[in-house]
N, C-alpha and C. Protein backbone atom coordinates (compact mmCIF):
# COMPACT_ATOMS: atom_id res chain seq x y z
N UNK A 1 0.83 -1.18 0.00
CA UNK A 1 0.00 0.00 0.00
C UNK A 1 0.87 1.24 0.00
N UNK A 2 0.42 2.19 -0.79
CA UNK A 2 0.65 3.26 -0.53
C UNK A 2 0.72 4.55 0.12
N UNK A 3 0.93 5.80 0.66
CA UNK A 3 0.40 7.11 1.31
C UNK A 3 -0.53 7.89 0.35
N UNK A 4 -1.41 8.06 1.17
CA UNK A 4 -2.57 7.14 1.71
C UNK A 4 -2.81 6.65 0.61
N UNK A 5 -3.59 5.14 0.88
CA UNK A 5 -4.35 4.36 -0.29
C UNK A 5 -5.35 4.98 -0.12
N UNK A 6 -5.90 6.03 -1.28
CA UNK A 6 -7.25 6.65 -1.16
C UNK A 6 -8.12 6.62 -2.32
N UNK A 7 -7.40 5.82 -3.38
CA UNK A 7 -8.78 5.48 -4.81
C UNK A 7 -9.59 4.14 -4.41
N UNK A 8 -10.95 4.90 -4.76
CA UNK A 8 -11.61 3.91 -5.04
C UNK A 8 -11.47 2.30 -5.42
N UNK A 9 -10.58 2.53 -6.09
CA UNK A 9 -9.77 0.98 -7.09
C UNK A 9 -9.27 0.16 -6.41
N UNK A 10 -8.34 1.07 -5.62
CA UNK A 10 -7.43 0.43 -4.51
C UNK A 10 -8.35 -0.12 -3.39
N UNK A 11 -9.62 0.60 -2.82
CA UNK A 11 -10.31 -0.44 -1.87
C UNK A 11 -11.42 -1.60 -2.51
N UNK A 12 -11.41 -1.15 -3.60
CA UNK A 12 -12.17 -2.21 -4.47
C UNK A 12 -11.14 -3.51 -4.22
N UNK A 13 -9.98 -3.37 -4.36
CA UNK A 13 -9.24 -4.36 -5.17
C UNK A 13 -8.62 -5.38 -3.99
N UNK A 14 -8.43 -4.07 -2.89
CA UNK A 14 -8.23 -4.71 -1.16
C UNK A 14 -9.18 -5.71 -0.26
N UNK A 15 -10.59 -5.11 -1.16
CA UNK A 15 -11.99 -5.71 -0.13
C UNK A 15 -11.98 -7.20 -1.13
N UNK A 16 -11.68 -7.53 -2.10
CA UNK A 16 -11.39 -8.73 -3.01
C UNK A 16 -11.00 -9.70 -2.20
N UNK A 17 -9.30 -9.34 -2.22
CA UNK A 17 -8.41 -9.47 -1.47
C UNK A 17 -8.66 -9.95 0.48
N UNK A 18 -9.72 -9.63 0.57
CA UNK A 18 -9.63 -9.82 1.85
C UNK A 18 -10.44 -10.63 1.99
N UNK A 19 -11.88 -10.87 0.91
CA UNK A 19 -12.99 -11.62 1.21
C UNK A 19 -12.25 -13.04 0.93
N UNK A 20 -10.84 -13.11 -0.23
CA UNK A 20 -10.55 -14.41 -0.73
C UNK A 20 -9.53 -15.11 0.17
N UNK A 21 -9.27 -14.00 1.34
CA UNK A 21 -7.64 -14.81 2.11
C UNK A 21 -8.46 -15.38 3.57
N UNK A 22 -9.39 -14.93 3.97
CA UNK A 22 -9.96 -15.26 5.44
C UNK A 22 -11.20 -14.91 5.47
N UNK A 23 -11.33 -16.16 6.17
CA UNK A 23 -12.99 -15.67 7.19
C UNK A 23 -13.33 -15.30 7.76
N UNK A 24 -14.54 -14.01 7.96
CA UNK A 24 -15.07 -13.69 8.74
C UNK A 24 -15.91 -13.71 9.81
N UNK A 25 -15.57 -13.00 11.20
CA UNK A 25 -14.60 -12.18 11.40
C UNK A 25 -13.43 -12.87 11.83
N UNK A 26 -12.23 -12.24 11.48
CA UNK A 26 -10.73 -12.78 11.52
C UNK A 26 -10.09 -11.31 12.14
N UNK A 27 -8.40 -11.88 12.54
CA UNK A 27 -7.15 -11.14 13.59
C UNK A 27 -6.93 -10.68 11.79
N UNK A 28 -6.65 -9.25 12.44
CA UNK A 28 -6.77 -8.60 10.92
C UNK A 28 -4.86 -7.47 11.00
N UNK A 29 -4.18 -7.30 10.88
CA UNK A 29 -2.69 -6.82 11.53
C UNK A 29 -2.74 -5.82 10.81
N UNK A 30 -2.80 -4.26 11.05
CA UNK A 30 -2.34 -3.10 10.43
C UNK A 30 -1.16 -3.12 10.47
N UNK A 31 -0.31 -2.51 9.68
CA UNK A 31 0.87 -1.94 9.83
C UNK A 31 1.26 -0.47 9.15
N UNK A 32 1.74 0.38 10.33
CA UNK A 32 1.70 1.56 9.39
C UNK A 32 3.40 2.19 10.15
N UNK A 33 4.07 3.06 9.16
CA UNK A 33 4.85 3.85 9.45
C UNK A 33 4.66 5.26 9.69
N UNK A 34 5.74 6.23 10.46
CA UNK A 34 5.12 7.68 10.60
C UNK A 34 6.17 8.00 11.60
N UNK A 35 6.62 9.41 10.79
CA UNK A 35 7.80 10.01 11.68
C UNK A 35 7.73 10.23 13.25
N UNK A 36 8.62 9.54 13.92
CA UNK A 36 8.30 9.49 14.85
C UNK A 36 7.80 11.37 15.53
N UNK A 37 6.71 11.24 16.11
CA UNK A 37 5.85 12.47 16.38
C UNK A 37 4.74 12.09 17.66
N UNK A 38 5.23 12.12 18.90
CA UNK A 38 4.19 11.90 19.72
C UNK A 38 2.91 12.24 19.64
N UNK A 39 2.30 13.29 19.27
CA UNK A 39 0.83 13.74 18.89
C UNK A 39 0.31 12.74 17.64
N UNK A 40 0.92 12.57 16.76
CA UNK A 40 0.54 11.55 15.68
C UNK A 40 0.06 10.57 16.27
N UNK A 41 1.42 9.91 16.68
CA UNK A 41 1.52 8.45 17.46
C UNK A 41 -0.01 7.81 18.15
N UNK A 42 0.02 9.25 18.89
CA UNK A 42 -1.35 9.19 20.16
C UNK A 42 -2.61 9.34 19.17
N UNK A 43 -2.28 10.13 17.91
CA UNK A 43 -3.79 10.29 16.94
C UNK A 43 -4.23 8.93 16.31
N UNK A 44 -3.00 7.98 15.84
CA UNK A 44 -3.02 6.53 15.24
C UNK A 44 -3.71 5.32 16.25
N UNK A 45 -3.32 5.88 17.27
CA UNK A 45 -3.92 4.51 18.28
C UNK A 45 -4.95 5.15 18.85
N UNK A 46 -5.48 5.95 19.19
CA UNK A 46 -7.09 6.54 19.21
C UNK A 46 -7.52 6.02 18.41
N UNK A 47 -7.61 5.92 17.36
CA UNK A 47 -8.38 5.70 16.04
C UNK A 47 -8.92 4.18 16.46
N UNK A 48 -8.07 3.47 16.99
CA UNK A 48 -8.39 1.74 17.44
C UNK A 48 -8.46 1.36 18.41
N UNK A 49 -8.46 2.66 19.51
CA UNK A 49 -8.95 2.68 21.04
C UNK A 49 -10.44 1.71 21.22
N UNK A 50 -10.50 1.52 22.41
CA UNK A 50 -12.08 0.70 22.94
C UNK A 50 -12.23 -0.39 22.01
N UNK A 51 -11.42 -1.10 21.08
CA UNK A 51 -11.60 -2.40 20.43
C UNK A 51 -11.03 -3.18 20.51
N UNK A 52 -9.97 -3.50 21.62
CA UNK A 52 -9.38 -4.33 22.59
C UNK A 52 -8.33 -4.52 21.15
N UNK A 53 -7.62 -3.65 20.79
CA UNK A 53 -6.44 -3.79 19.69
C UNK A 53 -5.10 -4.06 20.40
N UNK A 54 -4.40 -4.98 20.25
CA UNK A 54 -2.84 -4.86 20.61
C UNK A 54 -2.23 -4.02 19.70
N UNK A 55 -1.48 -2.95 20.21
CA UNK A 55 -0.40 -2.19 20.21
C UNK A 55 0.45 -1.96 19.68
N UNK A 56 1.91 -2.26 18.64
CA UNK A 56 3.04 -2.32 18.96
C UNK A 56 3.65 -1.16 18.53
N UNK A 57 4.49 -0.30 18.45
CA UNK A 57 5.77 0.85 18.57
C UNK A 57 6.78 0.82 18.44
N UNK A 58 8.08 0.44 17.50
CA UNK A 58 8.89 0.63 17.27
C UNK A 58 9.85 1.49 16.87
N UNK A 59 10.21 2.05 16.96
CA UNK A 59 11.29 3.20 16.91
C UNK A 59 12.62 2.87 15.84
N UNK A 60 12.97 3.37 14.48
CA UNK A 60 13.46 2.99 13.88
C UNK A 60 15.17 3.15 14.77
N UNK A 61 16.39 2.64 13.99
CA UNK A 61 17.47 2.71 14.38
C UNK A 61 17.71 4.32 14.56
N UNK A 62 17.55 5.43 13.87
CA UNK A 62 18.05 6.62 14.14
C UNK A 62 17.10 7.75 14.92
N UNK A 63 15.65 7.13 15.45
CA UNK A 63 14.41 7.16 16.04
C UNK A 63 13.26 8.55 14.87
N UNK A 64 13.86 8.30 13.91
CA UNK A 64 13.20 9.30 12.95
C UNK A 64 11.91 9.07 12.31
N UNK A 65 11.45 7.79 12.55
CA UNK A 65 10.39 6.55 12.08
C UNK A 65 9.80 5.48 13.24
N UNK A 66 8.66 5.68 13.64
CA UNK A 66 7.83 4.79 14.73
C UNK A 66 7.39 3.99 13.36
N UNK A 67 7.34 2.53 13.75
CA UNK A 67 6.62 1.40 13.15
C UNK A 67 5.66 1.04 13.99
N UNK A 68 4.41 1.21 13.47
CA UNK A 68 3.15 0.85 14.36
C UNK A 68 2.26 -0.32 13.90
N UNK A 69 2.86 -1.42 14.88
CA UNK A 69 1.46 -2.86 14.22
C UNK A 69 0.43 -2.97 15.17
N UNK A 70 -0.67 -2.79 14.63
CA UNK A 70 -2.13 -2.62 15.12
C UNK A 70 -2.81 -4.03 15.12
N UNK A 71 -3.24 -5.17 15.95
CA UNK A 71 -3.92 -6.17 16.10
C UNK A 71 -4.86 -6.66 16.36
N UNK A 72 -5.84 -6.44 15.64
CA UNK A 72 -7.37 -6.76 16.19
C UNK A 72 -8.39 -8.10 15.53
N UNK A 73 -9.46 -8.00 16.22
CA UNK A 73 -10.28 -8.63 15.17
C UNK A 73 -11.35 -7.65 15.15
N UNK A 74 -11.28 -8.07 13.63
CA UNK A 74 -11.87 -7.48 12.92
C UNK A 74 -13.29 -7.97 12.03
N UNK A 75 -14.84 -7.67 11.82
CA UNK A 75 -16.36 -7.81 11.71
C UNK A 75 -16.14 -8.61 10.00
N UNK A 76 -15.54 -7.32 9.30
CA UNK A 76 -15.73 -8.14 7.85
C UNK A 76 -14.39 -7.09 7.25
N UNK A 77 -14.25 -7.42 5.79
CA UNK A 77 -13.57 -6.12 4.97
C UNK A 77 -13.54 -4.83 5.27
N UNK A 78 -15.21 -4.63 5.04
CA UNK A 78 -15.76 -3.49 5.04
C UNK A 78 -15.01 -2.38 5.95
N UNK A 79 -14.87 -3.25 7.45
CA UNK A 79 -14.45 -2.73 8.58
C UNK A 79 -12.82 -2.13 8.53
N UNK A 80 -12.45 -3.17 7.95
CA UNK A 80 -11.03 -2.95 7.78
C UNK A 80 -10.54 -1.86 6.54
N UNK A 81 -11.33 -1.82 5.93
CA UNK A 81 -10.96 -0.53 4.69
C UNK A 81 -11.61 0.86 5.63
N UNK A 82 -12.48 0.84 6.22
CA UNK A 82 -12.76 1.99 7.08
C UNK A 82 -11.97 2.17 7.67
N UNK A 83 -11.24 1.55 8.66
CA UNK A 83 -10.13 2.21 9.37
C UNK A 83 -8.92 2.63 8.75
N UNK A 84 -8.83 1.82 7.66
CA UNK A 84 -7.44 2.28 6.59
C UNK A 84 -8.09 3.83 6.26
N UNK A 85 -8.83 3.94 5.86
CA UNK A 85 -9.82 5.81 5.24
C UNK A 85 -9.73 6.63 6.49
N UNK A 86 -9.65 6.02 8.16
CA UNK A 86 -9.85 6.70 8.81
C UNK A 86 -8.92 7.46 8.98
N UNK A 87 -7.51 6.34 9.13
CA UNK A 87 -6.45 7.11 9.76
C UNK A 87 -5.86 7.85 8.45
N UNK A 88 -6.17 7.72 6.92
CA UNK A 88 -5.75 8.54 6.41
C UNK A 88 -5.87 10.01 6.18
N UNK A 89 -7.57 10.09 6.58
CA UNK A 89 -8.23 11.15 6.87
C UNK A 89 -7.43 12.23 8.25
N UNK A 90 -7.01 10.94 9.37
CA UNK A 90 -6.99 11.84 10.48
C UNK A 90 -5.44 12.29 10.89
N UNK A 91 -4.72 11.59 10.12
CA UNK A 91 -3.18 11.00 10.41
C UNK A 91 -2.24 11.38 9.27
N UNK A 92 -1.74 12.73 9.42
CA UNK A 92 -1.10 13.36 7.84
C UNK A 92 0.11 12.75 8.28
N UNK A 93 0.38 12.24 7.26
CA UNK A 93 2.19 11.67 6.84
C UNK A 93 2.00 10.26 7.09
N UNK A 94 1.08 9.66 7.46
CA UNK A 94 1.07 8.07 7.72
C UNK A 94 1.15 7.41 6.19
N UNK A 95 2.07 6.17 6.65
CA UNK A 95 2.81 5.00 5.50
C UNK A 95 1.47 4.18 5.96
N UNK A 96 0.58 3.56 5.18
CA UNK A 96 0.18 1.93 5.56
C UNK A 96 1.04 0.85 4.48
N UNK A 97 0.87 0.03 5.25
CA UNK A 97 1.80 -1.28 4.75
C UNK A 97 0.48 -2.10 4.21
């Protein structure tokens, strides 16, 4: 994926993709990058607050880059392309993987 995946095409082509690899609902793993920026950081994991998501935070070698893997389960596709739209909407400079 790209910054931000935001065409149409691209969630067309993702929600495919997701109906053909697992069943629903399934442990669904975000992964996103983003200069490391405490206010960001805290805006990315709000976004998946109250849905009992595991966490993770990594800090690249020169700490210029947080790696953030997000772990949940997740209802259907649907769900999971919404939160990809969310944090692109809410989260300027975010990488999704």
């Amino acid at each position: 994926m790209s910054t931000p995946p935001n065409s149409e095409e691209f969630y067309k082509k993702l929600k495919e993709q997701l109906h053909e690899t697992a069943s629903w609902p399934t442990e669904y793993l975000y992964k996103f990058i983003i200069k490391t920026d405490v206010e960001k950081i805290t805006k990315l994991e709000a976004i998946f607050d109250n849905m009992g998501a595991v966490i993770r935070t990594t800090e690249s070698k020169n700490g210029k880059y947080t790696s953030v893997s997000i772990n949940l389960l997740m209802p259907n596709p649907d769900a999971v392309i919404e939160k990809y739209k969310e944090v692109a909407e809410k989260v300027e400079g975010v990488i999704s993987l």
